[in-house]
Protein backbone atom coordinates (compact mmCIF):
# COMPACT_ATOMS: atom_id res chain seq x y z
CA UNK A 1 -19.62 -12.08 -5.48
CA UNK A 2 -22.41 -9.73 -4.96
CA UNK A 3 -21.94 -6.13 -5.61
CA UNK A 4 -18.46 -6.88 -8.76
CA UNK A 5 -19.27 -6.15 -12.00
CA UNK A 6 -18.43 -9.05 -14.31
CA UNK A 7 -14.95 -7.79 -15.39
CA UNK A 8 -14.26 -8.11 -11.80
CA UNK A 9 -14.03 -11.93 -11.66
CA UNK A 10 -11.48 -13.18 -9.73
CA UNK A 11 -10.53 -9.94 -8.69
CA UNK A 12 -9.66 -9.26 -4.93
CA UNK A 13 -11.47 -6.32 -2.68
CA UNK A 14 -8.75 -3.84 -2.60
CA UNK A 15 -8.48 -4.07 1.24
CA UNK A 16 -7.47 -7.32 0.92
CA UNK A 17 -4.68 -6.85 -2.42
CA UNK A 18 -3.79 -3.87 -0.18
CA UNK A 19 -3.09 -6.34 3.44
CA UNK A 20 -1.56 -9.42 1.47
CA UNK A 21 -0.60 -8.22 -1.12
CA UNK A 22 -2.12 -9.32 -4.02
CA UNK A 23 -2.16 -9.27 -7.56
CA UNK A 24 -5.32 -6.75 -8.54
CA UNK A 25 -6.20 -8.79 -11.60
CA UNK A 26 -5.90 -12.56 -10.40
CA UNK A 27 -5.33 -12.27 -6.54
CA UNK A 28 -1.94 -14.15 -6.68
CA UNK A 29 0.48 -13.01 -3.65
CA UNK A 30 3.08 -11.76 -6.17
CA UNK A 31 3.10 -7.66 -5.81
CA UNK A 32 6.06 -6.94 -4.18
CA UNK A 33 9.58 -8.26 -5.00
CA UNK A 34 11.05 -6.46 -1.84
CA UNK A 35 9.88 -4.99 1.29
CA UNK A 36 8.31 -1.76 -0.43
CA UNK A 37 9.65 -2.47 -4.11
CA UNK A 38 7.11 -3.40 -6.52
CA UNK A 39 7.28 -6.51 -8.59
CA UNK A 40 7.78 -5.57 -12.28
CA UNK A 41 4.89 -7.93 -13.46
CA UNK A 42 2.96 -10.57 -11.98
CA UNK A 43 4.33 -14.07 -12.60
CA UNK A 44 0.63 -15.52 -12.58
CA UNK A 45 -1.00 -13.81 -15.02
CA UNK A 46 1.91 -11.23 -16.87
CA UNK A 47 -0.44 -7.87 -15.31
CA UNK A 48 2.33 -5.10 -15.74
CA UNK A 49 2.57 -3.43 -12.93
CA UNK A 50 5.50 -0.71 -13.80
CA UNK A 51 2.11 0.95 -16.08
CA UNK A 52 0.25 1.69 -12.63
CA UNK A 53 2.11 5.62 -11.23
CA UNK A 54 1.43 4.85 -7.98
CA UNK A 55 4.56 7.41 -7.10
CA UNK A 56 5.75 8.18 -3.30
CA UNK A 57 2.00 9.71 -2.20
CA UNK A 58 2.10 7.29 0.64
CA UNK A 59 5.09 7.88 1.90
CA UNK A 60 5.09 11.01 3.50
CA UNK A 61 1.49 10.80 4.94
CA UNK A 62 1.96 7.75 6.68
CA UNK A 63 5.13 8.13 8.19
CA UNK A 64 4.09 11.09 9.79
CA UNK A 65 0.64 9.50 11.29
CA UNK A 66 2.57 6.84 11.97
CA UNK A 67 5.12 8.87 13.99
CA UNK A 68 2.36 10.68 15.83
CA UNK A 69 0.91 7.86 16.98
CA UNK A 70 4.30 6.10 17.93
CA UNK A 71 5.07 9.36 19.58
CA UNK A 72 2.26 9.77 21.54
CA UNK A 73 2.81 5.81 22.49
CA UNK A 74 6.54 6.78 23.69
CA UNK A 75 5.20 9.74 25.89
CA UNK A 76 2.94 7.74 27.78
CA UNK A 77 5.11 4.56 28.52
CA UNK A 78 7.48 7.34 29.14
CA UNK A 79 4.89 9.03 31.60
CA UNK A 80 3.51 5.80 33.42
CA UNK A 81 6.61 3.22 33.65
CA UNK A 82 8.96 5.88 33.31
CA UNK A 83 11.75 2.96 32.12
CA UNK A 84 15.34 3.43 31.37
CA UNK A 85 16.08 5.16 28.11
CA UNK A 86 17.79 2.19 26.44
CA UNK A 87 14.16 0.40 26.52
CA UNK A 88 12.44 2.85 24.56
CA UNK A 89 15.62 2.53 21.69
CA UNK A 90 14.65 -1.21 21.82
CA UNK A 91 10.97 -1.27 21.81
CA UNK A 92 10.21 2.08 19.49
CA UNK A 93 13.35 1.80 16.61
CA UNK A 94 12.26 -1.73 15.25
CA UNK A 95 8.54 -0.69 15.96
CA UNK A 96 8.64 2.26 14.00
CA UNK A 97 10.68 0.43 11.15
CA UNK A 98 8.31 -2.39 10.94
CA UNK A 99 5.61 0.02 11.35
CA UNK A 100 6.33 2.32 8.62
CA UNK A 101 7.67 -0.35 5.74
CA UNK A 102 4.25 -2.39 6.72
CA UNK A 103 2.27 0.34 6.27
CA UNK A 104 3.97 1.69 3.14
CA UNK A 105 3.23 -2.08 1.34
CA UNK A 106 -0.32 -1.39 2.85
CA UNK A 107 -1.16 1.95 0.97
CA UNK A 108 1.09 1.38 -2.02
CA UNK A 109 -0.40 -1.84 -2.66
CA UNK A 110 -4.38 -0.33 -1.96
CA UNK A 111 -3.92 2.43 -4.44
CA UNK A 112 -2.42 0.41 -7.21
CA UNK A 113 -5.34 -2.07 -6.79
CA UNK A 114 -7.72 1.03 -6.46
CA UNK A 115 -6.29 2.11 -9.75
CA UNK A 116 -6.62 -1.10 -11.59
CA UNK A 117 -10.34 -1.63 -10.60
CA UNK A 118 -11.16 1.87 -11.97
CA UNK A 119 -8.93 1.72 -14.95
CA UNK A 120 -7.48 5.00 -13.99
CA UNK A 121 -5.46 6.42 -16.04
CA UNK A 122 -3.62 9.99 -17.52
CA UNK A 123 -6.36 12.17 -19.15
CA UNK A 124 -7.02 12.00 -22.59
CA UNK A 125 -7.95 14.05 -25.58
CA UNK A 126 -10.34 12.57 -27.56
CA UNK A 127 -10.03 13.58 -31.18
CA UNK A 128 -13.18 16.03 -32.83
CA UNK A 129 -14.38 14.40 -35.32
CA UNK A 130 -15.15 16.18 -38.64
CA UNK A 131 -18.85 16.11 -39.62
């Protein structure tokens, strides 16, 4: 592909690891074992995963965007149709569940693929070397 280095072979674009899924290293559908839960390895090609800290960063962020814009989605059916209050507790519950466990898999899985293709890692020291 144009634009990968050549340690990126085989390697999917982080938007797409991030949408299905994938495995950053070989692009096998095996990241999560679980609706948000992380796999502890990939069964395709052994990449451990539980060495990526990937922590709960997009947690918080997205479940509030994703409230605001559910919210704002609520107000206006609300403000137009104006329907009974049982049909916003079944239309907006399962939406916002879906909604936010969806879009946690989304950004967990983009920044542990973003993390992998930049070999992030903790900071080092390097040693001085005597001269």
């Amino acid at each position: 592909m144009p634009g990968q280095k050549p340690d990126q072979k085989g390697q999917p674009p982080v938007a797409r690891a991030a949408l299905f899924g994938l495995c950053p290293r070989c692009g096998a559908q095996t990241l999560f074992d679980g609706p948000v839960k992380f796999a502890s390895h990939c069964r395709v090609c052994a990449l451990d995963y539980s060495t990526y800290n990937v922590g709960d960063g997009p947690a918080a962020f997205l479940t509030l965007i994703i409230g605001a814009l559910l919210i704002v989605a609520a107000l206006t059916l609300d403000a137009v149709a104006r329907p009974p209050f049982w049909v916003h507790i079944l239309l907006w519950v399962p939406l916002t569940a879906a909604a936010v466990v969806y879009g946690l898999r989304v950004g967990k899985a983009a920044l542990l693929a973003i993390e992998h293709q930049r070999q992030a890692a903790e900071g080092r020291k390097l040693d001085e070397q005597d001269d």
